[in-house]
C-alpha atoms as a PDB file:
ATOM      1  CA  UNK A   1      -9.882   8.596  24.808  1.00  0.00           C
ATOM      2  CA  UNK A   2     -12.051   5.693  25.178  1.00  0.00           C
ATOM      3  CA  UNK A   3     -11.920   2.547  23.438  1.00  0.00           C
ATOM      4  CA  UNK A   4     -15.351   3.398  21.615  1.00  0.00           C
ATOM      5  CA  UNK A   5     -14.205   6.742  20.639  1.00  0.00           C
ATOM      6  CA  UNK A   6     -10.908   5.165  19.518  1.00  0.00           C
ATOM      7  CA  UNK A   7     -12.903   2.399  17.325  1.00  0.00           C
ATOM      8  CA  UNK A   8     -14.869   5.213  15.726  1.00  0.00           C
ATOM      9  CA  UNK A   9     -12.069   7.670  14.487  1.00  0.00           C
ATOM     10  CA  UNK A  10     -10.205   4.522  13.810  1.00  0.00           C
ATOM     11  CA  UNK A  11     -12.780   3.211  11.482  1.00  0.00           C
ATOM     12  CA  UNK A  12     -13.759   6.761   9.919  1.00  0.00           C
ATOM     13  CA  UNK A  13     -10.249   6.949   9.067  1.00  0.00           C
ATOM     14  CA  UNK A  14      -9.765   3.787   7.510  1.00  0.00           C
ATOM     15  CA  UNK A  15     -13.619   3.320   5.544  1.00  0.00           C
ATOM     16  CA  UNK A  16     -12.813   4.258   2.229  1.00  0.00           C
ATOM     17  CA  UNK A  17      -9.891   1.876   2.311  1.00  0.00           C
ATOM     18  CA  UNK A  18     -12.279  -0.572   4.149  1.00  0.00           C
ATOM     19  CA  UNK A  19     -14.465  -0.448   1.506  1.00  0.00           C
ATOM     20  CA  UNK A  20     -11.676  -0.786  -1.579  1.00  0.00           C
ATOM     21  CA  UNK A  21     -10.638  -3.481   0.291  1.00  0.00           C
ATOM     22  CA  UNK A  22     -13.441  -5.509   1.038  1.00  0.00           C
ATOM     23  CA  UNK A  23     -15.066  -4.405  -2.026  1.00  0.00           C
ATOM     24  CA  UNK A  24     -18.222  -3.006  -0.634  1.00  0.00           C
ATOM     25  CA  UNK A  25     -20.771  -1.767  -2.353  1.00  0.00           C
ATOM     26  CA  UNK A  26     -21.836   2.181  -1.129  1.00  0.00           C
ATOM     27  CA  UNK A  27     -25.329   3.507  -1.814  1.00  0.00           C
ATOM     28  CA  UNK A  28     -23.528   5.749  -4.702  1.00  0.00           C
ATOM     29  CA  UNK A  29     -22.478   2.619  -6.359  1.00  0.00           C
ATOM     30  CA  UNK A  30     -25.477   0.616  -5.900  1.00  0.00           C
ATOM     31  CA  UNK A  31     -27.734   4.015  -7.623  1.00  0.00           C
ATOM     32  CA  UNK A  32     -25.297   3.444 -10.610  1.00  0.00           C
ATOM     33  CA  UNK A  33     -25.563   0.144 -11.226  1.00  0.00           C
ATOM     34  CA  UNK A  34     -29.551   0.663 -11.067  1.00  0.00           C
ATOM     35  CA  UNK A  35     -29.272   3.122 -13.599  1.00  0.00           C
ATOM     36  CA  UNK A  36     -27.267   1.000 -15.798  1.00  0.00           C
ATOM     37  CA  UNK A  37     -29.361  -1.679 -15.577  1.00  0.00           C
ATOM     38  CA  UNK A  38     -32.433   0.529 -16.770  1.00  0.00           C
ATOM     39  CA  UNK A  39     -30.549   1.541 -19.784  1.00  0.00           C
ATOM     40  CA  UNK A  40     -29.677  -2.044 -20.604  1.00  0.00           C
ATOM     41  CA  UNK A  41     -32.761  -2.882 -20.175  1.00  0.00           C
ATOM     42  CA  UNK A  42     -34.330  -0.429 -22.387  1.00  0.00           C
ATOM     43  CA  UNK A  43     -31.113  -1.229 -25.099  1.00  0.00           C
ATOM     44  CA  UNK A  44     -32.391  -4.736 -25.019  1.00  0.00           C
ATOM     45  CA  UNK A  45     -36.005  -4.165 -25.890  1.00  0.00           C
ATOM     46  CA  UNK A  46     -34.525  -1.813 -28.544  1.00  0.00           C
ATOM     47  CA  UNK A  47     -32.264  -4.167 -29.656  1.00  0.00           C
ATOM     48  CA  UNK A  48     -35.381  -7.088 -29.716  1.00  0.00           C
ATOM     49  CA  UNK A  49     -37.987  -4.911 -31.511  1.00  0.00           C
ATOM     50  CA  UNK A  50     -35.023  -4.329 -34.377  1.00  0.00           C
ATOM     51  CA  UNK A  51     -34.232  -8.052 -34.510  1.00  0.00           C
ATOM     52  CA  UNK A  52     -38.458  -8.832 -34.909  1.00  0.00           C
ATOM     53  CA  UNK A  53     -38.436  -5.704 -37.641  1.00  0.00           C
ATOM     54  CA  UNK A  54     -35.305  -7.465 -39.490  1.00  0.00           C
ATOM     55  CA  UNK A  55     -36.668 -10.684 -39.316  1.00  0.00           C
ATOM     56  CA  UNK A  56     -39.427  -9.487 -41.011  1.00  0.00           C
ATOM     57  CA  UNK A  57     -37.550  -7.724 -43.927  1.00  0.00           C
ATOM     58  CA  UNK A  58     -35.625 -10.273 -44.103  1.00  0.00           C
ATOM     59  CA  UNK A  59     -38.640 -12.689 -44.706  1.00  0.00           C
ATOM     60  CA  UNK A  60     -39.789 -10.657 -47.644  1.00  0.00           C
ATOM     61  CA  UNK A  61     -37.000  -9.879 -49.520  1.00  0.00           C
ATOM     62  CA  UNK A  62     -36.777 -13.787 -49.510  1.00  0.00           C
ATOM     63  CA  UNK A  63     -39.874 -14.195 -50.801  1.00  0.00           C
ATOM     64  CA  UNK A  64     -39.576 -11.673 -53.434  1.00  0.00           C
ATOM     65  CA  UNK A  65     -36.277 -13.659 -54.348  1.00  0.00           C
ATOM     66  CA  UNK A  66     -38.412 -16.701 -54.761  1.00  0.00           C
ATOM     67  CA  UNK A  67     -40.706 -15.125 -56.578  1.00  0.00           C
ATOM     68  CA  UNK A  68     -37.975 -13.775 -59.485  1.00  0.00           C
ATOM     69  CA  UNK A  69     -36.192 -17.284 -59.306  1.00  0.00           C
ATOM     70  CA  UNK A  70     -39.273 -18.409 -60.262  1.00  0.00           C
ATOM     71  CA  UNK A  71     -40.187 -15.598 -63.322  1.00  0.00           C
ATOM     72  CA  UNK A  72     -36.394 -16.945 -64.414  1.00  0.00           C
ATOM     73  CA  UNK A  73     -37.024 -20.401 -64.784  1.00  0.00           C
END
């Protein structure tokens, strides 16, 4: 067996733990984390366009609060 041959059944013996180890990344891994970060990223403009539509509530129902402290004076 040569040394090459050696090297390579060595290493496609050992990868997985190689990669554990070292704490690669594999393709698989990277594709998941994109995918994540799409949802996040969707969550977050979810998440902002609620915040803007609160914000807004929020602003009237203080205003109409105003308003009766006012009639109650």
């Amino acid at each position: 067996m040569s040394m090459e041959n050696y090297l390579n059944a060595y290493l496609d013996r050992r990868m997985k733990d190689m990669i554990d180890e070292w704490q690669i990344a594999t393709t698989s891994d990277i594709r998941d984390l994109s995918q994540r970060y799409h949802k996040v990223l969707k969550e977050v403009d979810n998440l902002k366009s609620f915040e803007r539509e609160s914000k807004d509530r929020m602003d009237r129902m203080e205003e109409r609060i105003r308003a009766i402290r006012e009639m109650t004076k």
